[in-house]
Structure formats: C-alpha cells, structure tokens
C-alpha atoms as a PDB file:
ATOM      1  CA  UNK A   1      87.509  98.256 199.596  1.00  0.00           C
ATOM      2  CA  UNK A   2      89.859  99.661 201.943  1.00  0.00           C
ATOM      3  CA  UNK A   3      89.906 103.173 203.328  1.00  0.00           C
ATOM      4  CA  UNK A   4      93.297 105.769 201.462  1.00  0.00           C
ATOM      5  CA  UNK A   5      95.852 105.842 203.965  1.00  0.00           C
ATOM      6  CA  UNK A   6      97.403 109.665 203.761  1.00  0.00           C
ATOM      7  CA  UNK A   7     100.680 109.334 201.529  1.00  0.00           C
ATOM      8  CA  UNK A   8     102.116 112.987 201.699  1.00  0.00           C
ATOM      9  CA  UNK A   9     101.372 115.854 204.876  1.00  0.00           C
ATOM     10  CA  UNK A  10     101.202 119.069 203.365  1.00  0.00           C
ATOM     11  CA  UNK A  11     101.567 122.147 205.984  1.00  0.00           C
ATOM     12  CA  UNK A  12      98.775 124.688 204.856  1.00  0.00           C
ATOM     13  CA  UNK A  13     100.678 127.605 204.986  1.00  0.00           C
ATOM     14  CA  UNK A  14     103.183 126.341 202.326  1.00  0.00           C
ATOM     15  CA  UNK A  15      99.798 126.067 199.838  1.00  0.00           C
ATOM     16  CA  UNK A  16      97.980 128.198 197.418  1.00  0.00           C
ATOM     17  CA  UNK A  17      94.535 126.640 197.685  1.00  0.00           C
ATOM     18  CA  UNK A  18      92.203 126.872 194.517  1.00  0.00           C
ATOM     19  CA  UNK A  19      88.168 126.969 195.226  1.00  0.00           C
ATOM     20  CA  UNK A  20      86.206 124.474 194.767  1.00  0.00           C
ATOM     21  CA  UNK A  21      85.298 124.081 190.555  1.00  0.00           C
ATOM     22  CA  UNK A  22      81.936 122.862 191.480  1.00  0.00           C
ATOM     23  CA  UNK A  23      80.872 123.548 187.959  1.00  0.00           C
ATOM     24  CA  UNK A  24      82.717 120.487 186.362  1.00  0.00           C
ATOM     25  CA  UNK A  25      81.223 117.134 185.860  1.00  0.00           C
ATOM     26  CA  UNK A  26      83.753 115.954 188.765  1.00  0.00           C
ATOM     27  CA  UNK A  27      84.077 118.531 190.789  1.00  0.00           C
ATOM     28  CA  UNK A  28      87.529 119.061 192.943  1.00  0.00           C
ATOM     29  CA  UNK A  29      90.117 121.435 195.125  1.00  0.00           C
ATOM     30  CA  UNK A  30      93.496 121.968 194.090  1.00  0.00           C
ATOM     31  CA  UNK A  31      96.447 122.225 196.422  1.00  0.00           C
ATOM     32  CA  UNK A  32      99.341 124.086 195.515  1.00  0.00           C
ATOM     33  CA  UNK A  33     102.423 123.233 197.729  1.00  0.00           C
ATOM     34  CA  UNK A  34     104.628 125.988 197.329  1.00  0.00           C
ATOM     35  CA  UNK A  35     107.746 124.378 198.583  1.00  0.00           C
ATOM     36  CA  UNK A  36     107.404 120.925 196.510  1.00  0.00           C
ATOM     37  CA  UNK A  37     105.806 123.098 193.464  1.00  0.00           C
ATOM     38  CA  UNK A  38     104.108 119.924 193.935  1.00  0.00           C
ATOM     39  CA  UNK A  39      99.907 119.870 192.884  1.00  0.00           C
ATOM     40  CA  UNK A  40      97.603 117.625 194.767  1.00  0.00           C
ATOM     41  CA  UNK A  41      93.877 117.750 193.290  1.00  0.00           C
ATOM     42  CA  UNK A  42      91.350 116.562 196.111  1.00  0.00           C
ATOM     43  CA  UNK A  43      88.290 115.000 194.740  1.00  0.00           C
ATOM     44  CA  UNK A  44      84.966 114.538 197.613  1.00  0.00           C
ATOM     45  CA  UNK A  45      85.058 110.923 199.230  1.00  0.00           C
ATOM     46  CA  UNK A  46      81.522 110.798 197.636  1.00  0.00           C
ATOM     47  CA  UNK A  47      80.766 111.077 194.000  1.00  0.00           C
ATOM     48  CA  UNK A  48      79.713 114.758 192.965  1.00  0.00           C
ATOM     49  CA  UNK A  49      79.654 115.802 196.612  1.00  0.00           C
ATOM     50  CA  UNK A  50      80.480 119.680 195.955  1.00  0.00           C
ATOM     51  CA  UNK A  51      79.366 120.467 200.011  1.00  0.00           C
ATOM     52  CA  UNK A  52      81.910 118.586 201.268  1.00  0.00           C
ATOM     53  CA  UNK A  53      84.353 119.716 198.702  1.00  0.00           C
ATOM     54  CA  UNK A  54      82.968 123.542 199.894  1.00  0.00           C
ATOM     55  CA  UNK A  55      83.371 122.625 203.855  1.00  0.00           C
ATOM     56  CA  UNK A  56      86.998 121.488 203.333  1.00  0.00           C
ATOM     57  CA  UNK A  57      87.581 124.688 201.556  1.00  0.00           C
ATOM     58  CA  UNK A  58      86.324 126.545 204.255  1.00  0.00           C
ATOM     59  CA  UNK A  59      88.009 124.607 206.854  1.00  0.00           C
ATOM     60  CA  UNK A  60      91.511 125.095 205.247  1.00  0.00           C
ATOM     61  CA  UNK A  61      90.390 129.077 205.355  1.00  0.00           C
ATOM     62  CA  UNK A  62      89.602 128.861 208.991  1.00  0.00           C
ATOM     63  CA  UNK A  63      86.066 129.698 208.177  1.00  0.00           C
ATOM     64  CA  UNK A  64      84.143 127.741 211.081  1.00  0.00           C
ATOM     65  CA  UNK A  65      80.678 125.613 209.994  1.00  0.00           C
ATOM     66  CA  UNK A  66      77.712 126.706 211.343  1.00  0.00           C
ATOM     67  CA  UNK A  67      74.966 124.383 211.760  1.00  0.00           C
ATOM     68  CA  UNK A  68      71.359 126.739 211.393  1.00  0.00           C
ATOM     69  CA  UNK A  69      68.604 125.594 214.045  1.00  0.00           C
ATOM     70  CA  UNK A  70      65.304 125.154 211.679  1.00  0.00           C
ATOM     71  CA  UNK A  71      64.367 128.563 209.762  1.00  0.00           C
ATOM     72  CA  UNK A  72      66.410 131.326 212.822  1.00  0.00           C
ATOM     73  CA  UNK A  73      69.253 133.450 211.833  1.00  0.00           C
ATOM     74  CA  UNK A  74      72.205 132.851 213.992  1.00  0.00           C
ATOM     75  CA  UNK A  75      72.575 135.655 216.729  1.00  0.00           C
ATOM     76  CA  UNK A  76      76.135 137.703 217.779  1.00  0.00           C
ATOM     77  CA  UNK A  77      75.388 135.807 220.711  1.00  0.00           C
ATOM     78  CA  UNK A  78      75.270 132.123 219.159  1.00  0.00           C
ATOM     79  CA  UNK A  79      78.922 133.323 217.213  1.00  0.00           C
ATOM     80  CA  UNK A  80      80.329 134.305 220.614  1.00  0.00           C
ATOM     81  CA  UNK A  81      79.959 131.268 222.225  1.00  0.00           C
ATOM     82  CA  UNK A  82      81.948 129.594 220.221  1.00  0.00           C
END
C-alpha cells in the first residue's frame, strides 16, 4: 500500500476547525475552509486512534505537546524553556 500524497493545502486561518468526535465508532476532525466553503473530514492514519486525532487538534490550535517525565507535574520552569 502506498503512503496519501496531500491533494489540496489548506491555510489554517481560512478554517473553522471542529473537535475531535471521539465518541463515534470512527472517530474524525472536520475542516471547514472558509474560502472554498469546501469540508475536508480527517480520519487518524490508525484505526480508532482518537490521541492522534486530539494532538492534531491541538497542534492546529497552537497548543504545544507536552511529554510528562514518569508521575512529576511539569514546572513554570520546564514551560519556559521551551
């Protein structure tokens, strides 16, 4: 099987993005392009994988992933540095 080669380039500030509905049986984001009033659903590149529908999500929000080091809470100082 080969890997999807990208067929459209969507600028993120032309989108309404939808959260993930990680309640359905196949869960998925929804991109809204404003200017194309075009909608592109995004399903994870594994089945059921709601996390990495989540981190995209995020990632489109500019909220960075933060990896946790065994059972500490992160630290101002840990956020700061990056």
């Amino acid at each position: 099987m080969q890997d999807a080669q990208p067929h459209t380039v969507i600028g993120l500030w032309k989108v309404n993005l939808e959260e993930p509905k990680s309640h359905l049986s196949d869960p998925s984001v929804i991109i809204h392009d404003i200017s194309t009033k075009a909608r592109i659903r995004l399903a994870s590149a594994n089945e059921n994988d709601k996390q990495q529908l989540q981190w995209f999500s995020n990632a489109c929000k500019g909220i960075p992933q933060w990896e946790r080091r065994g059972n500490s809470q992160y630290t101002q100082a840990d956020i700061d540095q990056v």
